[in-house]
Protein backbone atom coordinates (compact mmCIF):
# COMPACT_ATOMS: atom_id res chain seq x y z
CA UNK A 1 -1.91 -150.93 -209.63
CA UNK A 2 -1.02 -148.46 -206.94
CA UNK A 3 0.80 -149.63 -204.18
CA UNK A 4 -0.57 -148.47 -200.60
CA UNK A 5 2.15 -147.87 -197.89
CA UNK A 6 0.77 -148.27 -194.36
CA UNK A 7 1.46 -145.44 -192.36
CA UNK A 8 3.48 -146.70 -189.88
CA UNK A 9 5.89 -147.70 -192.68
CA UNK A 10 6.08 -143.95 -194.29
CA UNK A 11 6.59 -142.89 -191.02
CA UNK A 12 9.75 -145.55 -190.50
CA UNK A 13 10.85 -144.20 -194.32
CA UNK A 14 11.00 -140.78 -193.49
CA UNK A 15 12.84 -141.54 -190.00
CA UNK A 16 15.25 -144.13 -191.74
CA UNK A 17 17.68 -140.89 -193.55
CA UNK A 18 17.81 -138.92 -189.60
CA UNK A 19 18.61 -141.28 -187.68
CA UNK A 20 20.84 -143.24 -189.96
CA UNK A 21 22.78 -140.22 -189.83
CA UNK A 22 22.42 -139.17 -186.20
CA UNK A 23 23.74 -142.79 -185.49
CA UNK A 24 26.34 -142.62 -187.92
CA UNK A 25 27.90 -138.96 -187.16
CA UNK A 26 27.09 -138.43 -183.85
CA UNK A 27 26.15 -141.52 -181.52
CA UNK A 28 28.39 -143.86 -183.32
CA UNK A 29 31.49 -141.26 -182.56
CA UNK A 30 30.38 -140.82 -178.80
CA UNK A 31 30.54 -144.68 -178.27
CA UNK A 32 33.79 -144.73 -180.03
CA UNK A 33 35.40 -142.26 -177.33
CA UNK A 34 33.23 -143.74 -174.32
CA UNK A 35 34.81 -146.74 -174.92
CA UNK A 36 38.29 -145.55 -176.13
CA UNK A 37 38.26 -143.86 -172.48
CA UNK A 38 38.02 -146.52 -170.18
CA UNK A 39 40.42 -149.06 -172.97
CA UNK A 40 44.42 -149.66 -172.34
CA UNK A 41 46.75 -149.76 -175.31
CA UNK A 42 46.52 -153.63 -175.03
CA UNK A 43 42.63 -153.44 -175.42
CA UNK A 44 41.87 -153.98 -171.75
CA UNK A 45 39.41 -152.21 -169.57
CA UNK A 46 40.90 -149.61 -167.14
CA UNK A 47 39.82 -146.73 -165.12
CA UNK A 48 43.48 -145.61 -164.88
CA UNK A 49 42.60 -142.58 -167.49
CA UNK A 50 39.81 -141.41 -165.21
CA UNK A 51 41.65 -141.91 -161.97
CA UNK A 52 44.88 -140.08 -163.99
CA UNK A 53 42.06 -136.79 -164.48
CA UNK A 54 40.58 -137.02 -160.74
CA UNK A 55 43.65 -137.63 -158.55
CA UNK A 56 45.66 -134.27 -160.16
CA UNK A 57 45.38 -131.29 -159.13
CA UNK A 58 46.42 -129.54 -162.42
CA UNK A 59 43.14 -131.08 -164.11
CA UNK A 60 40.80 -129.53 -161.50
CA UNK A 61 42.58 -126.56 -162.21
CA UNK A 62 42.16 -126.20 -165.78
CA UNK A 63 38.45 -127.34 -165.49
CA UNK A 64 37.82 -124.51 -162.64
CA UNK A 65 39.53 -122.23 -165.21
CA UNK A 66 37.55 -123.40 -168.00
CA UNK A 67 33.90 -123.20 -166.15
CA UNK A 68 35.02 -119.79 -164.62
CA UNK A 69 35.31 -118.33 -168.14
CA UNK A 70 32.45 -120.00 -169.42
CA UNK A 71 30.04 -119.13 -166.87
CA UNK A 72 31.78 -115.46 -166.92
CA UNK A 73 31.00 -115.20 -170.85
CA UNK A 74 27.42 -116.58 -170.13
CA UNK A 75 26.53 -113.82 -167.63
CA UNK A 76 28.24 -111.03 -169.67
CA UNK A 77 26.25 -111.94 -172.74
CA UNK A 78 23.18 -112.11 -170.87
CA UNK A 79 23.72 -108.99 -169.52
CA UNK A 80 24.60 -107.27 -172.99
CA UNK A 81 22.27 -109.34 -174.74
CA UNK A 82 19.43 -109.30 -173.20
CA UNK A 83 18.39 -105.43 -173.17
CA UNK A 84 19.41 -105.21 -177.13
CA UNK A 85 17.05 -108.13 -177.62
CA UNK A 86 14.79 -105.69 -175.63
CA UNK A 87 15.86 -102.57 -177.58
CA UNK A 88 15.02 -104.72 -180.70
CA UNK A 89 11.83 -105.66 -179.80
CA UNK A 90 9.94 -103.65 -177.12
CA UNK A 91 11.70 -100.23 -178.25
CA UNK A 92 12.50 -99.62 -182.17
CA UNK A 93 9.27 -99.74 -184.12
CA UNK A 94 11.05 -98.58 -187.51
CA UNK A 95 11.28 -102.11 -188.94
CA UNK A 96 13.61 -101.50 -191.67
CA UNK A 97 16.21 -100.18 -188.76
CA UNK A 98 14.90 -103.57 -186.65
CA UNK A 99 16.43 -105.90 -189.65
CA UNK A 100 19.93 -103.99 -190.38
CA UNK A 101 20.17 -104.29 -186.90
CA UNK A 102 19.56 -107.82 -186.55
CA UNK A 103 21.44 -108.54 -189.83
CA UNK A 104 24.78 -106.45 -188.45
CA UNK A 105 24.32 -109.19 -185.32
CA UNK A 106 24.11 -112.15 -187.58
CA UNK A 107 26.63 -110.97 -190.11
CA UNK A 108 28.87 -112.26 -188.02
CA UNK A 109 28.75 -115.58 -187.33
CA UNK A 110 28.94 -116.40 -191.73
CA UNK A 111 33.02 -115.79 -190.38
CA UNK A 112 35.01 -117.99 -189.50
CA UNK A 113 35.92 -118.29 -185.32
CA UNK A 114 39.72 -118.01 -186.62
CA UNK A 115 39.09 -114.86 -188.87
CA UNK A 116 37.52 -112.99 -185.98
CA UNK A 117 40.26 -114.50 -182.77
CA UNK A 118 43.03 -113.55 -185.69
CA UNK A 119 41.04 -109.80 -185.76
CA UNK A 120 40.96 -109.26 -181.56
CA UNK A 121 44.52 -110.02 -181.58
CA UNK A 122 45.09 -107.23 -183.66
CA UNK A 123 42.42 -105.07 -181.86
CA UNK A 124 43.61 -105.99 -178.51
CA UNK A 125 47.86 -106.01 -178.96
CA UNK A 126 49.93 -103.30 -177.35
CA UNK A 127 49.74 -101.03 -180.24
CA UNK A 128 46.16 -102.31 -181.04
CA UNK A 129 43.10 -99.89 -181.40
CA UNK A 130 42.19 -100.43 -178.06
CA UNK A 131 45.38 -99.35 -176.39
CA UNK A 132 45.86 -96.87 -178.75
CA UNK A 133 42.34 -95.23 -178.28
CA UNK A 134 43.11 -95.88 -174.33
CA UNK A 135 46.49 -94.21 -174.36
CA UNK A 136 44.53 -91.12 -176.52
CA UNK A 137 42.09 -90.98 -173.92
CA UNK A 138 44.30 -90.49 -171.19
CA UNK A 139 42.60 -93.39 -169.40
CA UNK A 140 46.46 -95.59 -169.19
CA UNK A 141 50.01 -94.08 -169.15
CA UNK A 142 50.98 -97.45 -170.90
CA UNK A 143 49.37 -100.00 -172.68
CA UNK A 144 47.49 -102.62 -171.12
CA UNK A 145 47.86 -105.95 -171.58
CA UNK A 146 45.17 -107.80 -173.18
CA UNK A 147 46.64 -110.92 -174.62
CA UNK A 148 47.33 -113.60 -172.66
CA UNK A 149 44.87 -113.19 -170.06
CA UNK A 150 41.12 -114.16 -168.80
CA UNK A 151 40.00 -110.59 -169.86
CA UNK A 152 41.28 -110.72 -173.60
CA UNK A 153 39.50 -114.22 -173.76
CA UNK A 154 36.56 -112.93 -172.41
CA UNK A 155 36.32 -110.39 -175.16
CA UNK A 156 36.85 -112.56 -177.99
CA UNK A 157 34.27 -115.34 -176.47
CA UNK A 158 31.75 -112.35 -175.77
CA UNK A 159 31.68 -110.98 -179.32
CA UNK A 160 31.14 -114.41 -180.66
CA UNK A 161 28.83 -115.76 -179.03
CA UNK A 162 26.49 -112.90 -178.14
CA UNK A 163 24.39 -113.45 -181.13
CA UNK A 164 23.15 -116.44 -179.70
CA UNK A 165 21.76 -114.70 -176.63
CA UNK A 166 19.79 -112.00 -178.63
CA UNK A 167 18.31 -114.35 -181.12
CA UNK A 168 17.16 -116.47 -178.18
CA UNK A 169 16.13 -113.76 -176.22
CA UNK A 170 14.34 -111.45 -178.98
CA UNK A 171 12.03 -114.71 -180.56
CA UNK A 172 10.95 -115.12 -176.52
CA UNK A 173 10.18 -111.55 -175.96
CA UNK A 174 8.29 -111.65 -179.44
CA UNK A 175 5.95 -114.13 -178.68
CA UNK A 176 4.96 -112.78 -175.49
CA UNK A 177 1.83 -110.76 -175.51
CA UNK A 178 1.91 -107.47 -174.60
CA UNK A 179 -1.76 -107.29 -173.32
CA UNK A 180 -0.14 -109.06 -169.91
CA UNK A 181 2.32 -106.17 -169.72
CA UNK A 182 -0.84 -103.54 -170.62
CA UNK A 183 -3.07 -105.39 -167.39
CA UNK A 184 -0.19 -105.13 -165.34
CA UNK A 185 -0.11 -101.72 -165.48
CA UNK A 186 -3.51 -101.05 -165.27
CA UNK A 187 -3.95 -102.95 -161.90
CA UNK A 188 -1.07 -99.82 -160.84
CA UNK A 189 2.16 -101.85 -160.93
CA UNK A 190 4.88 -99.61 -162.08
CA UNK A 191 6.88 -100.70 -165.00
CA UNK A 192 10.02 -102.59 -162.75
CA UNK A 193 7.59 -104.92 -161.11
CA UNK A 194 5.97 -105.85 -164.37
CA UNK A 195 8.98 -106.58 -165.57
CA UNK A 196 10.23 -108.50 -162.96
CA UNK A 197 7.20 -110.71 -162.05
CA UNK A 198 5.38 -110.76 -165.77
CA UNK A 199 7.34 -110.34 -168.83
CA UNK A 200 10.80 -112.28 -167.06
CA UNK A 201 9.00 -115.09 -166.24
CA UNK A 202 7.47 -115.42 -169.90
CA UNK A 203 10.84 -115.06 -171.64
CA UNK A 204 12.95 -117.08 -168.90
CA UNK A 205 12.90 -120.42 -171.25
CA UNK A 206 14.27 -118.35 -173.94
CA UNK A 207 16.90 -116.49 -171.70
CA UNK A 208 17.89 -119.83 -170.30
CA UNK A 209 18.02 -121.22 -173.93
CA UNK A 210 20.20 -119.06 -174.77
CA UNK A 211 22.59 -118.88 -171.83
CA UNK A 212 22.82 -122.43 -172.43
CA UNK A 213 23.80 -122.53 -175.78
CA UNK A 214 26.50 -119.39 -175.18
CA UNK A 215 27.38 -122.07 -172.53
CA UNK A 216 28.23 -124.71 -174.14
CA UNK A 217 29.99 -123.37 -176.99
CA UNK A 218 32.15 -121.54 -174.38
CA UNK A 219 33.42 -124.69 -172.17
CA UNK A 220 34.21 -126.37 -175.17
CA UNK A 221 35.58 -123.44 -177.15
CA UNK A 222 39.35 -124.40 -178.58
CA UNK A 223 40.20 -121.62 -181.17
CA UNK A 224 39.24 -118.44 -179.18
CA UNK A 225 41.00 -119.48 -176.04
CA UNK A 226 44.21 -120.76 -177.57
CA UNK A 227 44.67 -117.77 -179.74
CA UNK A 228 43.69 -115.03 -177.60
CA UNK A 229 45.79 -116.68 -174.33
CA UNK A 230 49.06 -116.94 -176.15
CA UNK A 231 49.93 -119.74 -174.84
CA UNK A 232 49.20 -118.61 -171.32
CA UNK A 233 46.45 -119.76 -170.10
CA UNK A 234 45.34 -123.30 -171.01
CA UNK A 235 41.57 -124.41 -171.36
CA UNK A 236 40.42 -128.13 -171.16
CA UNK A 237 39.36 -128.41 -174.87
CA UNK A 238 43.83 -127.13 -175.09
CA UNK A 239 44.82 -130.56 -172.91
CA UNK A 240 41.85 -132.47 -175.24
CA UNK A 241 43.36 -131.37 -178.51
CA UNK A 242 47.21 -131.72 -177.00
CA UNK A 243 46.52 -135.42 -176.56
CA UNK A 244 45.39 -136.08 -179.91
CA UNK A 245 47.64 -133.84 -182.15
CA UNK A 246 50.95 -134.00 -179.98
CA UNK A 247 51.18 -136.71 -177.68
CA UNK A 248 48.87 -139.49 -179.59
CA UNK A 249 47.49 -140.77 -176.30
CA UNK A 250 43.81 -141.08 -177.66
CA UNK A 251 42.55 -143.19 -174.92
CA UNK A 252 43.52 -140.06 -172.07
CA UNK A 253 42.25 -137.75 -174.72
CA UNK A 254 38.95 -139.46 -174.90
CA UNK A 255 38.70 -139.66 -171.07
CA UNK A 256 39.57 -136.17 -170.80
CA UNK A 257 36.70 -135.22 -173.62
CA UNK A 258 33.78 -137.38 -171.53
CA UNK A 259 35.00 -135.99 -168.46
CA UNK A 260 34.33 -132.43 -169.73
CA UNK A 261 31.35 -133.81 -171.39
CA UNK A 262 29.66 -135.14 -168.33
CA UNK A 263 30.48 -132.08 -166.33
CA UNK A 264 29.01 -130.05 -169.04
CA UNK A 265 25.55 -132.49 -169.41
CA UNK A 266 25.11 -131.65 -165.32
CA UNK A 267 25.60 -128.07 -165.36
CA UNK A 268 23.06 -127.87 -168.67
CA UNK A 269 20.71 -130.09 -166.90
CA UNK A 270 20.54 -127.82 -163.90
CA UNK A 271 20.08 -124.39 -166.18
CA UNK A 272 17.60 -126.61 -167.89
CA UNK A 273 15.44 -127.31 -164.50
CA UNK A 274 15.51 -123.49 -163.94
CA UNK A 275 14.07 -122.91 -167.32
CA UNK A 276 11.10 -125.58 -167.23
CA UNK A 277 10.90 -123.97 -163.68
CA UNK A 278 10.20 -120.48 -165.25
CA UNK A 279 8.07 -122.20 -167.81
CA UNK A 280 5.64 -123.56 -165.34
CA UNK A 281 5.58 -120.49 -163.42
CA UNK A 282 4.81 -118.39 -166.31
């Protein structure tokens, strides 16, 4: 006789594997560190690790350093990224040409982020290709240096992560109908104002979706930064990683991780605002 499963109870079948493994690999972990953070080495409760993070200066430096190059490789990806998504879709109708192109982007990211840091430092060393094609130019009298600073960091993150922007970007600018774009014109707005108050609008969600993925991988980037800065300039995910692998204080290197975290949740939730913002609007 055939057994008849109620559909509430398929449904809590299917959902059992998901979030068995959601709770085991990711929430699980989280309340591990939230509570590691705010835990002594004799088990107690303390808010000395927090205090420790708030009350020196060098941590708000490092943060301010961190943000500064994530938000800087956020806007420069947007502002590379977003007219080749255009290019992509609005302007090359040869669709064999569209897919290389989009492969070329994706290509990419199947290498590792320690293959392609370990490349830049090659491209961007004194006798690199870049100082070398500088110095050929004319454009320097010496070479410039690259590693070890914001700008050589900023390169690396940009290349990496600019994928993300185009993919997000491009499936937005897909979906929006171009008929909106053809009635804007034929009411007489020129081509800048339909941009700005039509076709923007519609893709905003998938411009902010993108900037906040690009985002978040750049605060929290580890291998990029630390390769590319030589040792000079120090990220927070460097003093997260420091903690664990060198100086074994897991309970300041948990408070240190929910700290940046938290900081990161609020400044996602705000982009996040502006893009349900554009949504509406749209």
């Amino acid at each position: 006789m055939r057994t008849v499963i109620a559909p509430r109870t398929r449904l809590a079948l299917l959902l059992f594997a998901p979030l068995a493994f959601f709770v085991a690999f990711f929430l699980t972990p989280m309340v591990v560190v939230a509570v590691s953070s705010v835990t002594a080495d004799d088990g107690s409760l303390t808010a000395a690790h927090y205090a420790r993070i708030l009350l020196d200066q060098y941590h708000w430096d490092v943060l301010w350093v961190t943000f500064r190059i994530a938000l800087a490789t956020t806007a420069i990806c947007m502002l590379i990224g977003f007219p080749l998504a255009w290019y992509l879709v609005r302007i090359v109708r040869w669709r064999a040409w569209r897919r290389t192109c989009v492969i070329l982007i994706i290509v990419p990211l199947f290498t590792s982020n320690i293959v392609r840091s370990f490349g830049w430092m090659v491209l961007l060393g004194r006798t690199g290709l870049i100082n070398q094609g500088l110095l050929g130019l004319g454009l320097t009298e010496r070479p410039i240096r690259l590693l070890g600073t914001e700008t050589g960091i900023l390169i690396g993150m940009v290349y990496i992560l600019m994928p993300f922007v185009v993919l997000s970007v491009g499936n937005a600018l897909a979906k929006i109908d171009t008929a909106y774009e053809e009635a804007s014109a034929d009411l007489g707005v020129g081509p800048a104002r339909t941009f700005w108050f039509v076709t923007l609008p519609l893709c905003l969600p998938g411009a902010v979706s993108g900037a906040i993925i690009v985002f978040a991988l750049a605060v929290s980037a580890y291998v990029t930064p630390a390769l590319l800065s030589g040792g000079q300039i120090t990220v927070f995910s460097m003093l997260i990683f420091q903690q664990y692998s060198s100086v074994f204080d897991f309970h300041y290197g948990a408070a240190l991780s929910v700290t940046l975290l938290v900081l990161t949740l609020i400044l996602v939730t705000i982009a996040g605002r502006i893009g349900d913002g554009g949504r509406k609007a749209a």
